[in-house]
N, C-alpha and C. Protein backbone atom coordinates (compact mmCIF):
# COMPACT_ATOMS: atom_id res chain seq x y z
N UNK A 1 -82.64 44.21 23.76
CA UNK A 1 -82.15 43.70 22.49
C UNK A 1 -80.64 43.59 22.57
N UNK A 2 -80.53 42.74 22.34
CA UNK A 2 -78.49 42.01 22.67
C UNK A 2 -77.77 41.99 21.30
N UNK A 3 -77.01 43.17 21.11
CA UNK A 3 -76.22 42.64 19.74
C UNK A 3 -75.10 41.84 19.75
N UNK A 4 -74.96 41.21 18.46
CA UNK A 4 -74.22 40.13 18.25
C UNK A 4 -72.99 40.86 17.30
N UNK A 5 -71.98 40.72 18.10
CA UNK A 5 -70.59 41.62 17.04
C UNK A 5 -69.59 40.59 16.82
N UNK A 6 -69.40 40.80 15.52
CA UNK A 6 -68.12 39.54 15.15
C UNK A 6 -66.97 40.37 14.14
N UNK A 7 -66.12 40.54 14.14
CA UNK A 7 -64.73 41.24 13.63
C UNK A 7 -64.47 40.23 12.58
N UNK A 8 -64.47 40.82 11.75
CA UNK A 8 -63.67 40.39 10.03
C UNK A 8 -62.73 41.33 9.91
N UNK A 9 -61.43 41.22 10.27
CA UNK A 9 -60.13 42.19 10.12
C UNK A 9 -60.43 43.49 10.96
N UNK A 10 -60.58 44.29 9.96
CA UNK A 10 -60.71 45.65 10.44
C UNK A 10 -62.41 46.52 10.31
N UNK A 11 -63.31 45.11 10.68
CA UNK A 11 -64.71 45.65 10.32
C UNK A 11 -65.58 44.87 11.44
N UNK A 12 -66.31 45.53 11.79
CA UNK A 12 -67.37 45.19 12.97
C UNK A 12 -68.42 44.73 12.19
N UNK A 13 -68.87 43.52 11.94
CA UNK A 13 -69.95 43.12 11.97
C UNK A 13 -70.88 42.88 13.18
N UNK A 14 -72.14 43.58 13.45
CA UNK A 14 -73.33 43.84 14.21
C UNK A 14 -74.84 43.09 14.06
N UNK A 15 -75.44 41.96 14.23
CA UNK A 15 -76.33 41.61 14.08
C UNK A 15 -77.33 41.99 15.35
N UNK A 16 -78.35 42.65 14.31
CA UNK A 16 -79.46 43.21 15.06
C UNK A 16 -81.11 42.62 14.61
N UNK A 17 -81.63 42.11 15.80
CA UNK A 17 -82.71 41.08 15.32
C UNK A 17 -83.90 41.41 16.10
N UNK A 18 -85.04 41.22 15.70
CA UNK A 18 -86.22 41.05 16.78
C UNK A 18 -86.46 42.64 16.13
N UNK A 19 -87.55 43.74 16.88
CA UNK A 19 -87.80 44.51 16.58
C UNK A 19 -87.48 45.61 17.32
N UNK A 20 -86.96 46.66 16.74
CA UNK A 20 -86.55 48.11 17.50
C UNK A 20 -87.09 49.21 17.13
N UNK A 21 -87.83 49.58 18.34
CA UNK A 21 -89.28 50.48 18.53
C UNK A 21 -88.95 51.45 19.83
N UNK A 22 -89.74 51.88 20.15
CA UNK A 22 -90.19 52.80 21.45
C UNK A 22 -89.44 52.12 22.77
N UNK A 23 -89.70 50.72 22.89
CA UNK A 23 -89.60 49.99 24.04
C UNK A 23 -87.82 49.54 24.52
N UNK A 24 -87.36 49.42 23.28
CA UNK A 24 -85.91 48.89 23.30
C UNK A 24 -84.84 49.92 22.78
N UNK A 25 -85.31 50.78 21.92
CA UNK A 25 -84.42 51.94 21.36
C UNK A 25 -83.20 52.47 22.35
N UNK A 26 -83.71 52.50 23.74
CA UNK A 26 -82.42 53.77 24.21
C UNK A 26 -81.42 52.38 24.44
N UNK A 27 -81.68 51.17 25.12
CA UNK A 27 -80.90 50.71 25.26
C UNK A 27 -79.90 50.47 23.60
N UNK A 28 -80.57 50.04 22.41
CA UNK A 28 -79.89 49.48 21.46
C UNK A 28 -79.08 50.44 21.05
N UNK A 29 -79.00 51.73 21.36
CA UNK A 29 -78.80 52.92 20.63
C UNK A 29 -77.15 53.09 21.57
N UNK A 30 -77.55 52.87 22.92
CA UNK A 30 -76.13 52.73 23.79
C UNK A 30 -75.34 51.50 23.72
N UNK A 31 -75.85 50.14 23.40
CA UNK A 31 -75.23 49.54 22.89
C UNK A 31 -74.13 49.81 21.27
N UNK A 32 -75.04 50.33 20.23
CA UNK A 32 -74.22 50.24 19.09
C UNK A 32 -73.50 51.58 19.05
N UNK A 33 -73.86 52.83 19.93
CA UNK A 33 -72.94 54.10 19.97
C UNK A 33 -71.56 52.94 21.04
N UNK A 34 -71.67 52.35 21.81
CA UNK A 34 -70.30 51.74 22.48
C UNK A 34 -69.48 51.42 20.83
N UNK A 35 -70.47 50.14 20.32
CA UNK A 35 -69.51 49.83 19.32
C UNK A 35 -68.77 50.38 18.23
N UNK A 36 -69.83 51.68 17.64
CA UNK A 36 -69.71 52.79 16.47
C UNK A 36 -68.61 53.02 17.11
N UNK A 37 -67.97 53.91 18.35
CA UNK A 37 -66.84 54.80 18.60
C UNK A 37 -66.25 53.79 19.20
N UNK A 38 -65.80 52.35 19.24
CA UNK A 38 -64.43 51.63 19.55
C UNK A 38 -63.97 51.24 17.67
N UNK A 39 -65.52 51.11 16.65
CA UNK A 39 -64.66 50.33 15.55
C UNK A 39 -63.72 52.03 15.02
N UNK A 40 -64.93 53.09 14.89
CA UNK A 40 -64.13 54.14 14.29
C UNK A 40 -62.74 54.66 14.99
N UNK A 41 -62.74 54.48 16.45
CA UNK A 41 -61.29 54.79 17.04
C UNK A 41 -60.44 53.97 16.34
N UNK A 42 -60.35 52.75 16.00
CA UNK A 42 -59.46 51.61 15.26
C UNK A 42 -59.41 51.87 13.78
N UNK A 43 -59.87 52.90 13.59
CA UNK A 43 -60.27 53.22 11.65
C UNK A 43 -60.71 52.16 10.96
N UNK A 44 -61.66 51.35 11.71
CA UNK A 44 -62.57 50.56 11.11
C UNK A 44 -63.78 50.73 10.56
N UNK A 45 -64.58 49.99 9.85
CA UNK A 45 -66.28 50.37 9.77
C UNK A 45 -67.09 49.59 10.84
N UNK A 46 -67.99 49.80 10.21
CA UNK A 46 -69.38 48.92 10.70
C UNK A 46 -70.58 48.39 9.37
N UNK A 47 -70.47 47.32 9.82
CA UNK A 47 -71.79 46.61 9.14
C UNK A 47 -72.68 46.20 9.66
N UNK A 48 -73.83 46.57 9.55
CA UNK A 48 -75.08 46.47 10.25
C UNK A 48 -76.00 45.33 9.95
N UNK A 49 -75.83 44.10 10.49
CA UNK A 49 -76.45 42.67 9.74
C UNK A 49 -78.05 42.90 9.99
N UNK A 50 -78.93 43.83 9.16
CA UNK A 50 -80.43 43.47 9.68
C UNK A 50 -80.97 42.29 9.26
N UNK A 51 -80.76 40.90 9.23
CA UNK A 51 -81.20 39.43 8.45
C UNK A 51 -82.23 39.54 9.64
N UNK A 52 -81.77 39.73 10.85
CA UNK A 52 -82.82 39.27 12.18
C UNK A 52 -83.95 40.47 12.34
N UNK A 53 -84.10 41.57 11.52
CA UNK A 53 -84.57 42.44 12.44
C UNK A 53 -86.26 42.66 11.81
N UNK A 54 -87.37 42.43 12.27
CA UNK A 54 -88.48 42.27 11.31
C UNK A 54 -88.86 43.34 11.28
N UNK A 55 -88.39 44.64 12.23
CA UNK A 55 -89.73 45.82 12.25
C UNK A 55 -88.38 47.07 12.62
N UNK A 56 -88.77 48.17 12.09
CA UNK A 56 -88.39 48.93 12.53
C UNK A 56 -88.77 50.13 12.54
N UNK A 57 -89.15 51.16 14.16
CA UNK A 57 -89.88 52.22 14.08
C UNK A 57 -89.59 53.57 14.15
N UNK A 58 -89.98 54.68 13.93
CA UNK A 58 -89.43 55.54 13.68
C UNK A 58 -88.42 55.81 14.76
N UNK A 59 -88.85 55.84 16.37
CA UNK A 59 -87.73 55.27 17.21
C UNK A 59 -86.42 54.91 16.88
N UNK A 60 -86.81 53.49 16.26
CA UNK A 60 -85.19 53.18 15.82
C UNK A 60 -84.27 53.20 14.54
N UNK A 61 -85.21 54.16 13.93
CA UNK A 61 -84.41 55.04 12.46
C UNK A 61 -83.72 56.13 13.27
N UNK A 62 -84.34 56.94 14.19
CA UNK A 62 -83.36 57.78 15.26
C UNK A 62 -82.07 57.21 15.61
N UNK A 63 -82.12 56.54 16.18
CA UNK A 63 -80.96 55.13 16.52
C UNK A 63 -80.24 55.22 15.76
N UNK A 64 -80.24 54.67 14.32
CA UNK A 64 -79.81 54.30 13.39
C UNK A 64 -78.75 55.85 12.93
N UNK A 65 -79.60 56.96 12.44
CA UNK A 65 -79.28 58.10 12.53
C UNK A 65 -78.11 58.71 13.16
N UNK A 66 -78.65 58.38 14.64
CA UNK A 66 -77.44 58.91 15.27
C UNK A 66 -76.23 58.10 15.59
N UNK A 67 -76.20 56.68 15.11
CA UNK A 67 -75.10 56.05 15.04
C UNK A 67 -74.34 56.42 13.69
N UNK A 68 -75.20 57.21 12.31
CA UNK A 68 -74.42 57.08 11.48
C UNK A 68 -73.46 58.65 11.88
N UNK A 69 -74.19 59.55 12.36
CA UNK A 69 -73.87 60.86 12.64
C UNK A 69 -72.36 60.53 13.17
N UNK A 70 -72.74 59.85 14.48
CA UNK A 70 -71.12 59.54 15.51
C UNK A 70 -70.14 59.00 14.51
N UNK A 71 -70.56 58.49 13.63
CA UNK A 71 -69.55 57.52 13.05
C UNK A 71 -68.88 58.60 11.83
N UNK A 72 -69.96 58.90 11.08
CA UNK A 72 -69.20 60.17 10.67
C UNK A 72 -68.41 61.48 11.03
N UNK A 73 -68.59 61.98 12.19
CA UNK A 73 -67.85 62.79 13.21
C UNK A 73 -66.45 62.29 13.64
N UNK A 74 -66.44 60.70 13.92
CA UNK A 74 -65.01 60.43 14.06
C UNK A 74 -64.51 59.26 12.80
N UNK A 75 -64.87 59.92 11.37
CA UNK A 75 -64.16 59.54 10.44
C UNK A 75 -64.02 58.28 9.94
N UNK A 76 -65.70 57.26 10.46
CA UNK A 76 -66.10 55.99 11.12
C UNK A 76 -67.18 55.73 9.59
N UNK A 77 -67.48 54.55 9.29
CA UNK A 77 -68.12 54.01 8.02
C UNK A 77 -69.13 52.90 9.07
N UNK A 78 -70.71 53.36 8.72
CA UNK A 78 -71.41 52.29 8.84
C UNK A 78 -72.56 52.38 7.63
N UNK A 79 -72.66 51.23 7.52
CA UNK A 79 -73.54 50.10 6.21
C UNK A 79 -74.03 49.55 6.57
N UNK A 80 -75.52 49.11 6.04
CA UNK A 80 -76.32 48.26 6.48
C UNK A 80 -76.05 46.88 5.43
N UNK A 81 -77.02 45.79 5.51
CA UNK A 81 -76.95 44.65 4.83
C UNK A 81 -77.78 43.62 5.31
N UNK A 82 -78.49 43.37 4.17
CA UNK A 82 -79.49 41.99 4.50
C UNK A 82 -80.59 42.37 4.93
N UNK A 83 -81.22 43.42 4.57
CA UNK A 83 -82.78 43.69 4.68
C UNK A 83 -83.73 42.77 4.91
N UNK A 84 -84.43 42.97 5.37
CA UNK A 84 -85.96 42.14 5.45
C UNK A 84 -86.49 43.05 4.66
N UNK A 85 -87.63 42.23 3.77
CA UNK A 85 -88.35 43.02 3.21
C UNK A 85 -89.02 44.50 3.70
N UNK A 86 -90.26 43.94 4.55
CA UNK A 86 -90.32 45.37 6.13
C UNK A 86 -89.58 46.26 5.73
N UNK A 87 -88.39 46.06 6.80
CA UNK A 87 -87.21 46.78 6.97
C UNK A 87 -86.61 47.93 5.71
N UNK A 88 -86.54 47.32 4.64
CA UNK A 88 -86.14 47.63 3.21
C UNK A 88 -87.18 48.51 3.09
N UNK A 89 -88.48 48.54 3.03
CA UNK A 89 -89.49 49.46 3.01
C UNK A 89 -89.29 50.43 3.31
N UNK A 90 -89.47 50.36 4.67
CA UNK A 90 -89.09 51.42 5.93
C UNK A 90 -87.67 52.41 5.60
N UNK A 91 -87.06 51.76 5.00
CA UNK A 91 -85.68 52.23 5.11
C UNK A 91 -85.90 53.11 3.98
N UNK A 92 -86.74 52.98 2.54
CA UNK A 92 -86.81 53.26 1.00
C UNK A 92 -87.95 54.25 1.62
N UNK A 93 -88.53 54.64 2.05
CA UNK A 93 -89.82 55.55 2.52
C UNK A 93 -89.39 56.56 2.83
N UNK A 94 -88.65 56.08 4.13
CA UNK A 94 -87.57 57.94 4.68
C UNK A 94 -86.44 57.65 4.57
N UNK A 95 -86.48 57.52 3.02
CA UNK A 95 -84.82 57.58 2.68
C UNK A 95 -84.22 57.64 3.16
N UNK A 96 -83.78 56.58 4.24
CA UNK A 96 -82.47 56.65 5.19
C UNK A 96 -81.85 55.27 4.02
N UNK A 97 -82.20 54.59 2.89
CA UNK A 97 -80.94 54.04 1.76
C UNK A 97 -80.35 55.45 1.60
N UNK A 98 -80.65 56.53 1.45
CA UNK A 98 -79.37 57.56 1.13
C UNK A 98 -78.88 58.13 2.33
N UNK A 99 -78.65 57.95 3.03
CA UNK A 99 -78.18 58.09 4.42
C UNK A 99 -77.10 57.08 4.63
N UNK A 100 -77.34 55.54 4.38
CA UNK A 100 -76.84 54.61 4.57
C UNK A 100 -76.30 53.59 3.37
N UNK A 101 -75.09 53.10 3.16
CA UNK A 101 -75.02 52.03 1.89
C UNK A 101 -75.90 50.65 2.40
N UNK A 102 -76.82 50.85 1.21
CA UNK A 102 -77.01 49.31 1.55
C UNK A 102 -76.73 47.95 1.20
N UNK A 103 -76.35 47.21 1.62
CA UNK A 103 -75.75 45.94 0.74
C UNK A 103 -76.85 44.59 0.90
N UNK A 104 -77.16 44.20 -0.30
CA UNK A 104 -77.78 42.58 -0.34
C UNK A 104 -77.65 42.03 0.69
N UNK A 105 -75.91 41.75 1.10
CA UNK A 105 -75.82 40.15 2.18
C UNK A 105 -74.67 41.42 2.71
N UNK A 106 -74.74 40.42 3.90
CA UNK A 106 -72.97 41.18 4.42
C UNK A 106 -71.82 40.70 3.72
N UNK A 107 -71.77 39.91 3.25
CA UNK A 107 -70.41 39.72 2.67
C UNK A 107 -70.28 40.96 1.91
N UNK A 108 -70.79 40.99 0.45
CA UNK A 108 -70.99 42.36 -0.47
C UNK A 108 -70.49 43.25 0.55
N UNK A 109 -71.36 43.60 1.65
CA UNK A 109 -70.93 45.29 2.39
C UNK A 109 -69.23 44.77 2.80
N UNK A 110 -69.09 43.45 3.35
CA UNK A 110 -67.62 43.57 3.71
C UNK A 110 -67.01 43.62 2.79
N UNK A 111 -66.88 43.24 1.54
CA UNK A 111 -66.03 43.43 0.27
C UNK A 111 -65.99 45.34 0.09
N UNK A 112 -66.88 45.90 0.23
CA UNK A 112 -66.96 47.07 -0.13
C UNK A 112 -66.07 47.77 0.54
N UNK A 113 -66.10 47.13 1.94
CA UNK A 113 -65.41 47.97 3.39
C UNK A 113 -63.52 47.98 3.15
N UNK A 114 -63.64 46.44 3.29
CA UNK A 114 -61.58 46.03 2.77
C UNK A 114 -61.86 44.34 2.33
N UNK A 115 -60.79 44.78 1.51
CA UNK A 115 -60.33 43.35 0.74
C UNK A 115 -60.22 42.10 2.19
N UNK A 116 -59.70 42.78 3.26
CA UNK A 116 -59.03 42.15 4.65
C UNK A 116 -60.43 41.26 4.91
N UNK A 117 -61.18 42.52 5.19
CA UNK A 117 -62.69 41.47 5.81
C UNK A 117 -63.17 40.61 5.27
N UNK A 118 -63.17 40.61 3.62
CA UNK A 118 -64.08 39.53 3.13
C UNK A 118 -63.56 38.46 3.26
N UNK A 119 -61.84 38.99 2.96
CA UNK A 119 -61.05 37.54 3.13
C UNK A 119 -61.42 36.57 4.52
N UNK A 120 -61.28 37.04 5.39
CA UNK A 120 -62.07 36.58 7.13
C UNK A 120 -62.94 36.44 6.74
N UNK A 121 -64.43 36.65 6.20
CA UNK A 121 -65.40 36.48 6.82
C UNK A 121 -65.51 34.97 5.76
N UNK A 122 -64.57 34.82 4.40
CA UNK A 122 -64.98 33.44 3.60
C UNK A 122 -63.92 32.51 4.53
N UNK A 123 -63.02 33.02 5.33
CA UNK A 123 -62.48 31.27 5.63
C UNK A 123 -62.87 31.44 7.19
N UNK A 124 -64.07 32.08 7.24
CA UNK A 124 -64.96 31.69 8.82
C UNK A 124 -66.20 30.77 8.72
């Protein structure tokens, strides 16, 4: 699973798509721990674009977990945004929404993050 990262100022946007389970977890998990500890070294956040992601298994609520853990340890903000229905389920079941902010669309989560990002992400 290949994430897609795009920078709005001082915020990592992350699009994560297809499904993350048993089979793909360790890799996605070393992918977004790379990104979690370069945005939080920069005192940035993270926004987590799930628009692509249809399934997600307990596997990769672990994932998820321990990216928010790292990110909180070095003083780091990650948010999700753009649920799939699924996903939104999954997420409202084992309350990982209180674990995580969730936002409608990414824009919303980037407005939440800095004034800087939203401004980037409307004249992109």
């Amino acid at each position: 699973m290949a994430l897609q990262a795009r920078s709005f100022a001082n915020v990592l946007v992350i699009g994560v798509a297809g499904r993350l389970d048993q089979d793909n977890c360790e890799a996605f998990r070393a992918d977004l721990m790379a990104h979690v500890e370069r945005s939080a070294h920069d005192g940035g956040a993270v926004v987590l674009d799930l628009s692509g992601l249809e399934y997600v298994s307990s596997a990769g609520l672990r994932c998820f977990m321990l990216a928010s853990r790292q990110a909180k340890a070095q003083h780091g903000r990650i948010s999700v945004a753009a649920l799939q229905p699924m996903v939104a389920e999954i997420f409202e079941i084992s309350h990982f929404n209180m674990v995580f902010q969730v936002f409608q669309t990414v824009r919303e989560a980037l407005a939440a993050a800095s004034n800087e990002a939203v401004a980037a992400f409307d004249q992109a």
